[in-house]
Protein backbone atom coordinates (compact mmCIF):
# COMPACT_ATOMS: atom_id res chain seq x y z
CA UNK A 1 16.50 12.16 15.85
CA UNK A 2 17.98 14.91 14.00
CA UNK A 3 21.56 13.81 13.48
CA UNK A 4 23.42 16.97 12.98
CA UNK A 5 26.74 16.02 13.94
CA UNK A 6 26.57 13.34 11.85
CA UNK A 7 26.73 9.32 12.54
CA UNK A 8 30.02 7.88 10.98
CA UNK A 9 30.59 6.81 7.55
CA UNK A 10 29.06 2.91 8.14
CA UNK A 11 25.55 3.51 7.83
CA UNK A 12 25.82 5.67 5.33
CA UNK A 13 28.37 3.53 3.23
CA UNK A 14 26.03 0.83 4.24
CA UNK A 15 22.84 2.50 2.09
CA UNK A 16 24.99 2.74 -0.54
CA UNK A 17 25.76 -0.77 -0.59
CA UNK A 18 21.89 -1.35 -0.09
CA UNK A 19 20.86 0.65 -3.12
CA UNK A 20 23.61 -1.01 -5.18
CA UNK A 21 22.18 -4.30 -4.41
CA UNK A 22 18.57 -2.52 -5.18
CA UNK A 23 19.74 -1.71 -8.76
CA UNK A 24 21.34 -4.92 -9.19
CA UNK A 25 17.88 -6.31 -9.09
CA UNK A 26 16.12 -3.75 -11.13
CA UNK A 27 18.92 -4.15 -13.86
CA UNK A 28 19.16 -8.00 -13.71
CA UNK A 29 15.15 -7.58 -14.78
CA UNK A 30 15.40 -7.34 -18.42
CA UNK A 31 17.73 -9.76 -19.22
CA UNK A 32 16.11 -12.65 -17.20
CA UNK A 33 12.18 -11.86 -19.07
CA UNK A 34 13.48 -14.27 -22.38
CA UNK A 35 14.94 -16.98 -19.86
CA UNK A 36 11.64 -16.84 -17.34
CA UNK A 37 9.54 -17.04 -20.33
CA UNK A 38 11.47 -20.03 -22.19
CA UNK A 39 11.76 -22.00 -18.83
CA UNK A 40 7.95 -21.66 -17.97
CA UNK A 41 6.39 -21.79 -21.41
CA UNK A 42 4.59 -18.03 -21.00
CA UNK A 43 4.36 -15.58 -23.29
CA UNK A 44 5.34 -11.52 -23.28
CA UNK A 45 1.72 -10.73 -21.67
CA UNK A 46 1.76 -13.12 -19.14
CA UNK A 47 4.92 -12.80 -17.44
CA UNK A 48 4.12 -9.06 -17.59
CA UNK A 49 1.83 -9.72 -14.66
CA UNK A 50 4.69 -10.22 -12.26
CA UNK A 51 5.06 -6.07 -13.14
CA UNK A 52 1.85 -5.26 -11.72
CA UNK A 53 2.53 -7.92 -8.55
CA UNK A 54 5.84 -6.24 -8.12
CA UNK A 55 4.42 -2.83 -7.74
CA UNK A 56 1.68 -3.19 -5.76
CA UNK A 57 4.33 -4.75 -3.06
CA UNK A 58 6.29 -1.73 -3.69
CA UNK A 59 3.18 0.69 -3.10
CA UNK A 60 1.92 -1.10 -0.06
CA UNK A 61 5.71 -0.68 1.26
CA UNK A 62 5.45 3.13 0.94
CA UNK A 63 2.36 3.47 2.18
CA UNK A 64 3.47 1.74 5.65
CA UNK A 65 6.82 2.76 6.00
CA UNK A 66 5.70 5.32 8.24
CA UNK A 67 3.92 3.57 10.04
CA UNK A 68 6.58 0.79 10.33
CA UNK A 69 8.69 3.75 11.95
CA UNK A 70 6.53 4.68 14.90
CA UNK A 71 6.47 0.59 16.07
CA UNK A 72 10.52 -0.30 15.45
CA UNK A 73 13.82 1.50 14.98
CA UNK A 74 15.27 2.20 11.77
CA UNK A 75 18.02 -0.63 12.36
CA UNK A 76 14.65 -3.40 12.62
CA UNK A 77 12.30 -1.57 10.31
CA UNK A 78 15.95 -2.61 7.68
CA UNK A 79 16.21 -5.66 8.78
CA UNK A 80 12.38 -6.47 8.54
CA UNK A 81 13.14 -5.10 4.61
CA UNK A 82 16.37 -7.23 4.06
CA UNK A 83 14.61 -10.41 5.52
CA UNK A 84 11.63 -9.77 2.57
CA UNK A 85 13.93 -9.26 -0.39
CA UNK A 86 15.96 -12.17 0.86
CA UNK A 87 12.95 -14.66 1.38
CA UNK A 88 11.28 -13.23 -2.23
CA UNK A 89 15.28 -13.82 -3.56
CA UNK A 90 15.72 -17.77 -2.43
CA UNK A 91 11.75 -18.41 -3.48
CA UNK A 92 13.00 -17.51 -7.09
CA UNK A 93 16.18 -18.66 -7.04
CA UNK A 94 14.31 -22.39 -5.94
CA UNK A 95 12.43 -22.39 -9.68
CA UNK A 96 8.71 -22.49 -8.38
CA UNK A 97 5.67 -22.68 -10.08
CA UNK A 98 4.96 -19.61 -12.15
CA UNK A 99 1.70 -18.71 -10.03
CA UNK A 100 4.22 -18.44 -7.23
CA UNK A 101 6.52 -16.82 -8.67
CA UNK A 102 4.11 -14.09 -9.64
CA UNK A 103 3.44 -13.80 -5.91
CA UNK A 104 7.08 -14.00 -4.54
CA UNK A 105 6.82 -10.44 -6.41
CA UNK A 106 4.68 -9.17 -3.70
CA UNK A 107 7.10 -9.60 -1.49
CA UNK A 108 10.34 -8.84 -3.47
CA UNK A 109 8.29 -5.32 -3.98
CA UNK A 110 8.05 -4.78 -0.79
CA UNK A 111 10.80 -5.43 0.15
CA UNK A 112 12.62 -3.47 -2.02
CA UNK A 113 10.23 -0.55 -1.04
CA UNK A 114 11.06 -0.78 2.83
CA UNK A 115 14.84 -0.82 2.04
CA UNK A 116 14.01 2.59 -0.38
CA UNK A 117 11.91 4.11 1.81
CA UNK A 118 13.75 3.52 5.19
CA UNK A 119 16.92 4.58 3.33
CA UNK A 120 15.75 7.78 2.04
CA UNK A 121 13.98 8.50 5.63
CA UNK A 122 17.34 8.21 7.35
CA UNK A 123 19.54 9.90 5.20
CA UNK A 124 16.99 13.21 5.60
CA UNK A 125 18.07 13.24 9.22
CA UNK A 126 21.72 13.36 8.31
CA UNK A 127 24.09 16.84 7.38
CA UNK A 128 23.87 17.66 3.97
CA UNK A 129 20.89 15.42 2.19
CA UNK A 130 20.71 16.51 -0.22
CA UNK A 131 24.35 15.62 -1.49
CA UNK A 132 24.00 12.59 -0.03
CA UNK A 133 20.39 11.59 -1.04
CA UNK A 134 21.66 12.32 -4.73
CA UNK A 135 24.95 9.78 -3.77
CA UNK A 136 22.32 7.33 -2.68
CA UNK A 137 20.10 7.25 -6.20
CA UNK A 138 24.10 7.03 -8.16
CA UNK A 139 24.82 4.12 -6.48
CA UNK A 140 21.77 2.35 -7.71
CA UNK A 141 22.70 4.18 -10.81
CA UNK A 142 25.95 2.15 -10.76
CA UNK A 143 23.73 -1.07 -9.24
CA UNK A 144 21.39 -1.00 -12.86
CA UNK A 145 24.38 -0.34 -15.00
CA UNK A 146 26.46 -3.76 -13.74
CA UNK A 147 22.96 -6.05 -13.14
CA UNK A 148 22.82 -6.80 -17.18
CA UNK A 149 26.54 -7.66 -17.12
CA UNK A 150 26.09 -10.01 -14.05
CA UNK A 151 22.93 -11.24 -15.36
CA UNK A 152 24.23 -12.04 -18.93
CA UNK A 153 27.58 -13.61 -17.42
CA UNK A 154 25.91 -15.93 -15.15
CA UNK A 155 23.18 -16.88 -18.28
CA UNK A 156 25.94 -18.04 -20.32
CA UNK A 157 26.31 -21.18 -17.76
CA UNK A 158 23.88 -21.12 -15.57
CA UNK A 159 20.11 -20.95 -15.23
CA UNK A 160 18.55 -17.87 -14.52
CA UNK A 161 17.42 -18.59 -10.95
CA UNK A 162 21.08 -18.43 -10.24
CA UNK A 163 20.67 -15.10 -10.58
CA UNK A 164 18.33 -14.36 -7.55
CA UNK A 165 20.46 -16.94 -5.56
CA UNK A 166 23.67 -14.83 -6.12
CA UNK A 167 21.11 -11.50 -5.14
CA UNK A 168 19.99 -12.94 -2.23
CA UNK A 169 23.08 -14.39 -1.27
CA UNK A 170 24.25 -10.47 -1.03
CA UNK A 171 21.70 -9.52 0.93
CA UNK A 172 22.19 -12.04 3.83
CA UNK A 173 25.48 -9.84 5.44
CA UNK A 174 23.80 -6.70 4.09
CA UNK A 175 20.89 -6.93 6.09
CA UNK A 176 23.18 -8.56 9.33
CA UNK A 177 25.24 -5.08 8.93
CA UNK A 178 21.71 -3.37 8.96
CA UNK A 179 21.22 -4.61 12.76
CA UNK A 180 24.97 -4.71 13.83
CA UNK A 181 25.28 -0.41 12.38
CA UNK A 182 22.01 1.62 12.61
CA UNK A 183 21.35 3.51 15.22
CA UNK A 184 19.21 1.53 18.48
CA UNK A 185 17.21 4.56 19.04
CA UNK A 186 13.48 5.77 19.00
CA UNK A 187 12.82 6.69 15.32
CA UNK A 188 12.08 10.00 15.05
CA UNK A 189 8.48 9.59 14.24
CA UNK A 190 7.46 7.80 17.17
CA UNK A 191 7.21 10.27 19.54
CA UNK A 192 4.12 10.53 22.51
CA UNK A 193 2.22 13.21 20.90
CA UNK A 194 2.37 11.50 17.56
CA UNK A 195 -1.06 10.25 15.96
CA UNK A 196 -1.82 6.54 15.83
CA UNK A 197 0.00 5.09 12.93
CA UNK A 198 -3.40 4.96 10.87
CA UNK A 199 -4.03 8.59 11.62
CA UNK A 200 -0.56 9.80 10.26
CA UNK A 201 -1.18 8.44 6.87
CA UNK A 202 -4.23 9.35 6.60
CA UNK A 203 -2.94 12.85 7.65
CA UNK A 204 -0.51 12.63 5.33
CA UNK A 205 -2.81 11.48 2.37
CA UNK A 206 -4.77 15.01 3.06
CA UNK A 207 -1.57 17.46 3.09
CA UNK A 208 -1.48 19.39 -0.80
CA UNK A 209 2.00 19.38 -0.77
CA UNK A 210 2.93 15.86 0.01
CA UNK A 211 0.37 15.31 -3.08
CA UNK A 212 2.07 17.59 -5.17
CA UNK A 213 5.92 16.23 -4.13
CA UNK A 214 4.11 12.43 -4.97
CA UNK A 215 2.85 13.64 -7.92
CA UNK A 216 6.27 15.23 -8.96
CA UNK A 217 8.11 11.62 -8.64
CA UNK A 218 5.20 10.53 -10.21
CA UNK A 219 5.70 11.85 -13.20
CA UNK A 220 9.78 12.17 -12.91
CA UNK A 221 9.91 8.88 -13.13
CA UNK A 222 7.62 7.97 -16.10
CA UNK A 223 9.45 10.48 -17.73
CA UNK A 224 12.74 9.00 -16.74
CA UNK A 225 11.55 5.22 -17.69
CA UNK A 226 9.64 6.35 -20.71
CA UNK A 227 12.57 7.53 -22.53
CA UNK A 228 15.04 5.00 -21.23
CA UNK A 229 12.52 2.49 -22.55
CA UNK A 230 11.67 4.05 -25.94
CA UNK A 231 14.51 6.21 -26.66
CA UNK A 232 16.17 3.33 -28.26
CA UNK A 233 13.11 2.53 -30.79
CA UNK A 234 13.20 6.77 -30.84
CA UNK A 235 16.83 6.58 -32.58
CA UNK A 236 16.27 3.49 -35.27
CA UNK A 237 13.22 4.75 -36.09
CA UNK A 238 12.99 8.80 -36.32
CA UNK A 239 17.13 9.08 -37.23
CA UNK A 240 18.05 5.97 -38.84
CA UNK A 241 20.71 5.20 -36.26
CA UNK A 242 22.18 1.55 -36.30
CA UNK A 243 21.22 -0.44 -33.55
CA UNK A 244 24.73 -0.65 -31.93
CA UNK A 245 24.96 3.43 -31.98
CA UNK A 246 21.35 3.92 -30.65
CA UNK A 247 22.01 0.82 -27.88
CA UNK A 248 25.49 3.04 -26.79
CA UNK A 249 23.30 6.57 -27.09
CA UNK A 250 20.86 4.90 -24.67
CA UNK A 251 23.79 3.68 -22.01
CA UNK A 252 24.88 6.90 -22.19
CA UNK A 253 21.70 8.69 -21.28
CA UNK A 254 21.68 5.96 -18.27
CA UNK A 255 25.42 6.58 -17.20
CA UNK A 256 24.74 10.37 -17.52
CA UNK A 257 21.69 9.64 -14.75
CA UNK A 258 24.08 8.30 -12.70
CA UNK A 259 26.97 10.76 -12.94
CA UNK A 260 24.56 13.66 -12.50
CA UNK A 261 23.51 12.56 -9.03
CA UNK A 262 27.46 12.38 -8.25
CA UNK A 263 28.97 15.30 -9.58
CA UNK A 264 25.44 17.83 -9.28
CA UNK A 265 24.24 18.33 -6.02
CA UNK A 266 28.52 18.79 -4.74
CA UNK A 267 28.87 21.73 -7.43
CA UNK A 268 25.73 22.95 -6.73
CA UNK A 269 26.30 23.12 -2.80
CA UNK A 270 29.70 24.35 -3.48
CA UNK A 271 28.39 27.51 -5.76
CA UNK A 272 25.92 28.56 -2.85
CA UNK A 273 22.79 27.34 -4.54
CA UNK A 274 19.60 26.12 -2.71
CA UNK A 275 18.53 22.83 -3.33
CA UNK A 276 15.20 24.32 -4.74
CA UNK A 277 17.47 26.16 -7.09
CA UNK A 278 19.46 23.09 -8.05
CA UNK A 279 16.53 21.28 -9.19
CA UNK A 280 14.96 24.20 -10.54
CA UNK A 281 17.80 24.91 -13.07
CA UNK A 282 18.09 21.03 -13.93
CA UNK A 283 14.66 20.84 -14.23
CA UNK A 284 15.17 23.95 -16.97
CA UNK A 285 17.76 21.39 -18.27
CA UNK A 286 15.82 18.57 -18.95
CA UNK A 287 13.09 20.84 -21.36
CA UNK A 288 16.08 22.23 -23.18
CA UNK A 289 17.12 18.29 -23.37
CA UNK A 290 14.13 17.20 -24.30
CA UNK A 291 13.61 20.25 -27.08
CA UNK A 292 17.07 19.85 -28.56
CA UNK A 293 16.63 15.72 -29.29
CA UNK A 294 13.12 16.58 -30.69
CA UNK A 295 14.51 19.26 -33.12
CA UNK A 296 18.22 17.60 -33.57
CA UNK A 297 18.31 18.12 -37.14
CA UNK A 298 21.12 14.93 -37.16
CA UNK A 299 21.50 11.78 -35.12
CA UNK A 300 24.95 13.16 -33.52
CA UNK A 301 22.90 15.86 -31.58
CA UNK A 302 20.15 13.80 -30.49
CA UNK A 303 22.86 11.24 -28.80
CA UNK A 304 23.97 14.44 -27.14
CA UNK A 305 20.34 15.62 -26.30
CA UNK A 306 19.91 11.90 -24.63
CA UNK A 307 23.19 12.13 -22.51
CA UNK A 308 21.96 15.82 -21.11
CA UNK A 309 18.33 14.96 -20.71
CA UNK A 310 19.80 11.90 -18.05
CA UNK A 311 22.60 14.17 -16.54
CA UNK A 312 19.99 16.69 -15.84
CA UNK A 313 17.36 14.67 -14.60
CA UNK A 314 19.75 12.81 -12.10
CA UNK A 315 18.89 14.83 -9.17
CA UNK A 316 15.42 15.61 -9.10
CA UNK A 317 14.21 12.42 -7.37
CA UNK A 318 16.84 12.38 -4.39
CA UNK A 319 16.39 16.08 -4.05
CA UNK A 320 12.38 15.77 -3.73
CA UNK A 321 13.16 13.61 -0.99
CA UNK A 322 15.88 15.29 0.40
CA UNK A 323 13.52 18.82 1.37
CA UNK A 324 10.96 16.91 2.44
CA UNK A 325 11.57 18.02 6.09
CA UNK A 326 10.98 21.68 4.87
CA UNK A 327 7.62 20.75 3.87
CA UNK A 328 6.37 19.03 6.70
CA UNK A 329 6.47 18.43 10.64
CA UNK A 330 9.11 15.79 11.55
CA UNK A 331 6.49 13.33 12.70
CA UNK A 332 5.26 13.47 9.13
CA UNK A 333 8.56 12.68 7.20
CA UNK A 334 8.16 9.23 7.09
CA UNK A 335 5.26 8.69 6.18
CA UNK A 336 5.08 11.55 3.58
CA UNK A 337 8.60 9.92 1.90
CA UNK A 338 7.03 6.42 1.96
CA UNK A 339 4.07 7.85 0.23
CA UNK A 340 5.99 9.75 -2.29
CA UNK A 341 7.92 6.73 -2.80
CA UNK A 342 5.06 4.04 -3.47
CA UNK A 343 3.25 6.50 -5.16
CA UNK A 344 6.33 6.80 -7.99
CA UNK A 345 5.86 3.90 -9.61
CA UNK A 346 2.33 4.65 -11.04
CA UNK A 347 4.06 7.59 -13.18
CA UNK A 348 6.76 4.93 -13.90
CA UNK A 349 4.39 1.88 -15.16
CA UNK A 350 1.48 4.24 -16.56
CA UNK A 351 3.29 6.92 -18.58
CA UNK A 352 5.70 4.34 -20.46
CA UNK A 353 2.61 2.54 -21.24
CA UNK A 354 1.22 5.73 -22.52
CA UNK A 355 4.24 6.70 -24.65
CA UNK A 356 3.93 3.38 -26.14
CA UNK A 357 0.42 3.59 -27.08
CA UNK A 358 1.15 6.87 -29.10
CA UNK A 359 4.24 5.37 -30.74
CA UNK A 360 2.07 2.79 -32.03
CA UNK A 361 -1.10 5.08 -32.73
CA UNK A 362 0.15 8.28 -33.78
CA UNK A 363 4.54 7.60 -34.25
CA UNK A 364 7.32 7.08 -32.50
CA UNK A 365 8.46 10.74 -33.43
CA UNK A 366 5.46 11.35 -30.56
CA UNK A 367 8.49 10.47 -27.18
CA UNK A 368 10.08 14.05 -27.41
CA UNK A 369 7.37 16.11 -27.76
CA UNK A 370 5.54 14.01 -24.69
CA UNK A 371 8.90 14.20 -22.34
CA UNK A 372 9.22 17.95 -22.85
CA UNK A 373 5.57 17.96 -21.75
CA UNK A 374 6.16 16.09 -18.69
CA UNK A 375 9.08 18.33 -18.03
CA UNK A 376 6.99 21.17 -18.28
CA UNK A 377 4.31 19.69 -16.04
CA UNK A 378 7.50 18.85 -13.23
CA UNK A 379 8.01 22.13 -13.45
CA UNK A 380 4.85 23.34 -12.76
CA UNK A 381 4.34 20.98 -9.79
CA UNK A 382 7.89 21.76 -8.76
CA UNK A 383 7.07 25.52 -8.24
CA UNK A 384 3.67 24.87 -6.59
CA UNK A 385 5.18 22.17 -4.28
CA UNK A 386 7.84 24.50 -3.30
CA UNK A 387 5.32 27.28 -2.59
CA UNK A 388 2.94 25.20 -0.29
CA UNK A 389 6.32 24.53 1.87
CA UNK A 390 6.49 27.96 3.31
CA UNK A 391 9.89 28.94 1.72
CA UNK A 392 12.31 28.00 4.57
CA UNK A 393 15.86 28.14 3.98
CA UNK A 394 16.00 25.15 1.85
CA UNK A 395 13.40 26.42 -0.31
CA UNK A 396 14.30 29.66 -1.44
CA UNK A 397 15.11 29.80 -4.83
CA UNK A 398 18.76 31.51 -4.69
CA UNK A 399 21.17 30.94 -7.20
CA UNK A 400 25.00 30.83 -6.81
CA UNK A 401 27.21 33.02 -4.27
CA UNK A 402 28.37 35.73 -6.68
């Protein structure tokens, strides 16, 4: 189901909706921890467990998207996502007993992952994705930028479950519009000669450069959570920064995430460049980032350093997922962007941690020198994963249209 002509604007406008909704829940996070922990008497430690609960939902959800795909259409496979999210939603927003509500993470997890995975599967088929993969990551840009500002509104009168019931509330017509606008056809995947479900992950699981492209999100994204996490701590500490300067330095490195996947991947397409050539120039741009903060002699260029390190790292995850049809068979695609999916969040719960533990060992001067080594190390994998794909169109490594 290649769609080149395109499908109308509803599905698409649709995803966008859905990861807008997706970010309104990872934003809404942060804000809610001192409430949940208040209400149920718990301390920093313990409600960290709903963390680990959340992403193994998430993982499980990328490892059977795929598989999800060759049983049901993408319009079900939505809807089976959307139903999760808003059963894990109304649990919450009904206050239930902590041990529950450190499973109702399972599901929320997976559910979220189905709706990202599915998402990003579909919008590969489409004209253009990467343009529109990096439109799809902005809007849940845009969803994590307004979630503390719904989250804190609603906390001024109400309890924090009404938080999830407002969330879930969303979802309801969402996921109707997922089964009234997707497409009723065969997902692309589930074709005769396809494998058994079992056999394409497994498949999968053995192809070097579906390891590689996981272990490139992998790492993106503890780089991208790491210093959205510490970068604050970064400013107090290393630069003396007030707290309100360093709090706006660290909304701008967010907001210049979720600009870059807007305003990139367009200029980029309009200049003639590859999307391997995109991400391989703002992958050059996130070392030079990451080098200028770490040697910003004053606090002024480090806030700079911050906003160009998140503009340039904006489109390397939709992009990754965007050529993944260059790097495998279509019956693959599925299951290799569920993979690379689920697999992300190890990078994104394991190298925070591990920035962390240097700040406190070693110093908190430690975050720039360890992001320019991750960028180094997406570079590396970059190059190799692009290699293994056999250099098709996509893949070449051409700048601009002189």
């Amino acid at each position: 189901m290649n769609l080149t002509r395109g499908p109308g604007p509803a599905p698409v406008l649709l995803s966008y909706a859905a990861f807008v909704l997706v970010g309104l829940g990872a934003g809404v996070g942060g804000i809610l921890i001192p409430a949940q922990i208040a209400d149920y008497g718990v301390d920093e430690a313990t409600i960290g467990i709903t963390f680990f609960t959340s992403s193994a939902g998430f993982m499980v959800a990328g490892a059977t998207a795929g598989a999800l795909l060759h049983r049901v259409s993408i319009r079900v496979a939505l809807a089976i996502g959307g139903v999760a999210y808003i059963a894990a939603a109304f649990a919450m927003a009904a206050r239930p007993p902590f041990a529950v509500l450190v499973a109702v993470q399972l599901l929320a997890g997976y559910g979220t992952g189905i709706l990202e995975s599915i998402l990003n599967v579909y919008l590969t088929q489409l004209p253009r994705p990467a343009t529109l993969l990096n439109r799809l990551h902005a809007f849940f840009g845009v969803g994590a930028l307004l979630g503390p500002l719904l989250a804190a509104g609603l906390l001024q009168y109400l309890p924090w479950t009404a938080v999830w019931l407002v969330l879930g509330a969303v979802a309801v017509p969402l996921t109707a519009g997922f089964l009234i606008v997707y497409p009723r056809t065969t997902p692309p995947a589930a074709h005769p000669d396809t494998p058994r479900p079992s056999g394409v992950l497994g498949e999968a699981l053995r192809r070097p450069v579906i390891v590689l492209a996981s272990v490139f999100l992998s790492v993106y994204v503890g780089l991208e959570i790491g210093v959205g996490n510490w970068g604050f701590t970064f400013l107090v500490q290393e630069h003396g920064e007030p707290s309100l300067v360093a709090g706006y330095t660290i909304s701008g490195y967010w907001l210049g995430l979720t600009l870059g996947r807007f305003l990139i991947s367009p200029a980029a397409t309009r200049a003639g460049m590859s999307p391997a050539a995109m991400a391989t120039a703002c992958l050059a741009g996130v070392t030079a980032g990451a080098a200028l903060i770490w040697a910003a002699p004053i606090a002024a260029v480090a806030t700079a350093g911050f906003v160009l390190l998140g503009f340039f790292l904006a489109p390397l995850f939709p992009t990754a997922m965007a050529v993944v049809p260059d790097l495998v068979e279509p019956r693959l695609v599925a299951t290799a962007i569920g993979v690379m999916n689920g697999v992300s969040v190890i990078g994104g719960a394991g190298l925070p941690w591990l920035a962390g533990w240097l700040a406190q060992h070693v110093g908190i001067w430690t975050l720039m020198p360890f992001a320019l080594t991750l960028s180094v190390l997406q570079l590396i994998v970059w190059r190799l994963m692009v290699a293994r794909g056999g250099r098709p169109a996509a893949l070449e490594v051409t700048g601009p249209r002189a």
